[in-house]
Protein backbone atom coordinates (compact mmCIF):
# COMPACT_ATOMS: atom_id res chain seq x y z
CA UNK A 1 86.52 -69.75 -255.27
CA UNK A 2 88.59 -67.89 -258.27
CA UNK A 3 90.59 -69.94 -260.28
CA UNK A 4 93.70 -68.28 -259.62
CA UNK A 5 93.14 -69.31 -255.57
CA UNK A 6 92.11 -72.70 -256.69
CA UNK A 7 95.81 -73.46 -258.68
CA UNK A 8 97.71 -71.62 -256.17
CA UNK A 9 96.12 -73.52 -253.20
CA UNK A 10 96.54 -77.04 -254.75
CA UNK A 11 99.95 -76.17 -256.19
CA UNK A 12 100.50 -75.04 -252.41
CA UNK A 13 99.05 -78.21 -251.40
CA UNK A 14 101.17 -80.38 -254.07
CA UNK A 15 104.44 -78.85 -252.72
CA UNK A 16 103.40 -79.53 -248.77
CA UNK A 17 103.57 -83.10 -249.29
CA UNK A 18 107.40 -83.42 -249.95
CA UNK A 19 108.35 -80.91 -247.75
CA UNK A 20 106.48 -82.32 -245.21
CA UNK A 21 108.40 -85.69 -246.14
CA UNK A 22 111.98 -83.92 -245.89
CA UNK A 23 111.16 -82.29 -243.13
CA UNK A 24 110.23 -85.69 -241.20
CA UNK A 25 113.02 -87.48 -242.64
CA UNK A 26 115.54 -84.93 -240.95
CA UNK A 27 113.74 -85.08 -237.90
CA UNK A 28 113.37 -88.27 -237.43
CA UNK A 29 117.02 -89.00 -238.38
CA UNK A 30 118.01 -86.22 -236.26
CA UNK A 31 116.12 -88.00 -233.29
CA UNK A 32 117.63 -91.41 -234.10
CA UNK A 33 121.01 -89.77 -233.90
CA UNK A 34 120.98 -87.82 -230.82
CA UNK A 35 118.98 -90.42 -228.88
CA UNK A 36 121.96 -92.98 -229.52
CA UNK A 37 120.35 -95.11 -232.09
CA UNK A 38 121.44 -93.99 -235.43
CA UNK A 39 125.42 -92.75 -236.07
CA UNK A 40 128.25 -95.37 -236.11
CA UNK A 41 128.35 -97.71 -233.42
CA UNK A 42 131.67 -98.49 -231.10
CA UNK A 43 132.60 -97.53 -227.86
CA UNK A 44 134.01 -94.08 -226.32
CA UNK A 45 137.35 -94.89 -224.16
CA UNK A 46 137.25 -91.96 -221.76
CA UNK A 47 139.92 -89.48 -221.46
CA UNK A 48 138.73 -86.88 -219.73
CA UNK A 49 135.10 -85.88 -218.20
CA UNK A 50 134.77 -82.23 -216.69
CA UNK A 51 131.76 -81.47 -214.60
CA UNK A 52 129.97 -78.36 -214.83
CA UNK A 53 127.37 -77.55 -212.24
CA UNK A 54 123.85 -76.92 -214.00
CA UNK A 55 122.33 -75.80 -210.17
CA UNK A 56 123.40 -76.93 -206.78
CA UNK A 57 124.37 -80.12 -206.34
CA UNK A 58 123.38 -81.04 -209.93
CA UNK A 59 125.63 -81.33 -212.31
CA UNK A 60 126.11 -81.96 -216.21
CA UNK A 61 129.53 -83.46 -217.64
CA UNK A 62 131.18 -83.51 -220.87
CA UNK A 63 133.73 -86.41 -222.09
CA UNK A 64 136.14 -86.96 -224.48
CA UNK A 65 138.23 -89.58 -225.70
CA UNK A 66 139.04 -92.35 -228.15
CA UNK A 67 136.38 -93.93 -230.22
CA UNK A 68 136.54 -97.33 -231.21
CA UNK A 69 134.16 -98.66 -234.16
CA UNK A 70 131.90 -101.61 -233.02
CA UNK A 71 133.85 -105.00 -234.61
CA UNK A 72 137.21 -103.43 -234.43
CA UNK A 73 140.03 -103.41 -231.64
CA UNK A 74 141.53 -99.90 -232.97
CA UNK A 75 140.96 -96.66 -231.94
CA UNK A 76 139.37 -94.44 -235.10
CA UNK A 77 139.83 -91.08 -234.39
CA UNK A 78 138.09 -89.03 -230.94
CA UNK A 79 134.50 -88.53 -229.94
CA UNK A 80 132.73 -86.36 -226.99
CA UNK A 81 130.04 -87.00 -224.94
CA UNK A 82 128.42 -83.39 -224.20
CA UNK A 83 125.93 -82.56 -221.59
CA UNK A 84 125.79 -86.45 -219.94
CA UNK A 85 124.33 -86.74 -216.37
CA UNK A 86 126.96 -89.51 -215.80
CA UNK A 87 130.16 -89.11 -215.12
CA UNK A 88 132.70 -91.16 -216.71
CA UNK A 89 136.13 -91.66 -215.55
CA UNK A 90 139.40 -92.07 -217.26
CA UNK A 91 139.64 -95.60 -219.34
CA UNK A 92 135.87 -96.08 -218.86
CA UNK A 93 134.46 -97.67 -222.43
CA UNK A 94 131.09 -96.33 -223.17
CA UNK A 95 129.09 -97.73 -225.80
CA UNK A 96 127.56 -95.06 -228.15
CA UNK A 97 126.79 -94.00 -231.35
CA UNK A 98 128.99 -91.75 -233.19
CA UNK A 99 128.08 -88.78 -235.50
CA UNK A 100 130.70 -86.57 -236.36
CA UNK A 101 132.84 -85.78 -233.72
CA UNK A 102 129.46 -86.20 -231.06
CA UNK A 103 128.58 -89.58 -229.39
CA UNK A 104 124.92 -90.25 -227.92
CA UNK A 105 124.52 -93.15 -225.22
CA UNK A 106 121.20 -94.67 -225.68
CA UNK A 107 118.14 -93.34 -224.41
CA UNK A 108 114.62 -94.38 -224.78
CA UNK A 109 113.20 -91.33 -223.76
CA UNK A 110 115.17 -88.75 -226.32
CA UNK A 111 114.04 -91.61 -229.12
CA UNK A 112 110.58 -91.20 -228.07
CA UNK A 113 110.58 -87.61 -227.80
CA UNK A 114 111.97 -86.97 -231.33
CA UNK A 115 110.12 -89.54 -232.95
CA UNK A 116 107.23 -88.21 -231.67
CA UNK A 117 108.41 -84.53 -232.73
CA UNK A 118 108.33 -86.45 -236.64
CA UNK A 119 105.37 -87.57 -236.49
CA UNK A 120 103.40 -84.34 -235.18
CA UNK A 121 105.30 -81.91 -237.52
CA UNK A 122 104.36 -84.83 -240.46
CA UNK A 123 100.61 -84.29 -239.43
CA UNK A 124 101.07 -81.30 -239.18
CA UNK A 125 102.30 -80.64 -242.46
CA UNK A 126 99.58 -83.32 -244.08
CA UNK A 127 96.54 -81.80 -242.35
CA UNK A 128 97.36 -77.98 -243.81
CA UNK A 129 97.74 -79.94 -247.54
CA UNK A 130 94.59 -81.76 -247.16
CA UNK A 131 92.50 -78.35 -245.62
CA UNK A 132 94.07 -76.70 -248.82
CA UNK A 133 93.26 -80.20 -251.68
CA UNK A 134 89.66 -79.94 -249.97
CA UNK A 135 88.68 -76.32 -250.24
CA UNK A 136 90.55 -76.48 -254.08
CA UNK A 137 87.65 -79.70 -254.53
CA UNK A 138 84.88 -78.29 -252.95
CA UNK A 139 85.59 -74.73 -254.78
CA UNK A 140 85.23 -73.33 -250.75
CA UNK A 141 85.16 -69.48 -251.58
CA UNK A 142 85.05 -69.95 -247.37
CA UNK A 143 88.59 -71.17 -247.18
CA UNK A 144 91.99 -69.39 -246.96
CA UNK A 145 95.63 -69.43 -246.29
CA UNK A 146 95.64 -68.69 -242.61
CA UNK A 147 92.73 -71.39 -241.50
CA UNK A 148 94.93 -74.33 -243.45
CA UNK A 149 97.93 -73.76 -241.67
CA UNK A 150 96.11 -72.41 -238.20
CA UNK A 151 94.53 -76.54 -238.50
CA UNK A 152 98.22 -77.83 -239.52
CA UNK A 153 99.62 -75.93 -236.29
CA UNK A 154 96.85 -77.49 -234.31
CA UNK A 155 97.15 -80.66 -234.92
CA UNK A 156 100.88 -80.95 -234.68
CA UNK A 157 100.86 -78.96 -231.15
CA UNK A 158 98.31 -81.12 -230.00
CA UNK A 159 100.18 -84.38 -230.94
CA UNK A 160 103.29 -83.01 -230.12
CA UNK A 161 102.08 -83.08 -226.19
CA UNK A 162 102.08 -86.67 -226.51
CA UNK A 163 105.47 -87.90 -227.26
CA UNK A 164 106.60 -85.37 -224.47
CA UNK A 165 104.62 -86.87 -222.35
CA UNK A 166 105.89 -90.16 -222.94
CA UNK A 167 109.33 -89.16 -222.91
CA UNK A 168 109.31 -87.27 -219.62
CA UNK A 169 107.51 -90.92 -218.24
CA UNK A 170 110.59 -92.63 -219.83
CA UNK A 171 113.47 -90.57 -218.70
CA UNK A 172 111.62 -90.67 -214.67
CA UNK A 173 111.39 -94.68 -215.46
């Protein structure tokens, strides 16, 4: 392997490791958050739900109203529930987590899911630095770009199936 492949694959492979970490960080924060587990807690006092008809006889609703912080008696600006498969009716108080203007009920299955989605892209990520650190230590003249990030893509599809799995089970439960 020529020394200018060997610094540019283990600089390449230096600089995988942190993106890798940002890149789970935001996923896993953005699969705390939309799950219902990360976000200020409180409750949602409905306002208003409308329904809008995903297929017949199914239907998907989106609510609005005040949001109350969790501790507190007042009312701290508005929230929405978008997409929910239950409808809520006016003065209902839903407890959820609040980011933004967007509030998440709970759910074990959308935790799983996006977890899950951390975890594989982290692997991912980790699997195309360490293809890259070992050809730059074994001096592979074998090794190349494509192959470390074909392995990286492989491994994260493969555990990405998993959490799917696992949330599809959970949202059926």
């Amino acid at each position: 392997m020529e020394t200018k492949t060997r610094v540019w694959f283990g600089a390449l492979a230096v600089v995988l490791l942190p993106v890798a970490a940002a890149v789970v960080w935001l996923v896993w924060w953005f699969g705390l958050v939309t799950a219902g587990y990360g976000g200020a807690a409180g409750t949602l006092v409905v306002d208003e739900c409308g329904a809008i008809q995903i297929q017949h006889g199914v239907f998907r609703y989106d609510c609005a109203g005040a949001f109350v912080p969790e501790g507190t008696e007042a009312a701290e600006g508005t929230a929405s529930l978008v997409g929910i498969g239950t409808e809520y009716h006016r003065d209902d108080r839903v407890p959820v987590r609040r980011d933004g203007d967007t509030a998440h009920t709970a759910s074990k299955a959308k935790l799983v899911v996006g977890l899950g989605m951390a975890c594989a892209l982290g692997a991912g990520f980790a699997t195309t630095a360490g293809y890259l650190a070992v050809a730059v230590i074994r001096r592979d003249s074998g090794a190349d770009l494509a192959s470390g990030f074909k392995l990286g893509g492989k491994v994260a599809c493969l555990l990405v199936v998993l959490p799917f799995a696992a949330g599809l089970v959970l949202a059926v439960i």
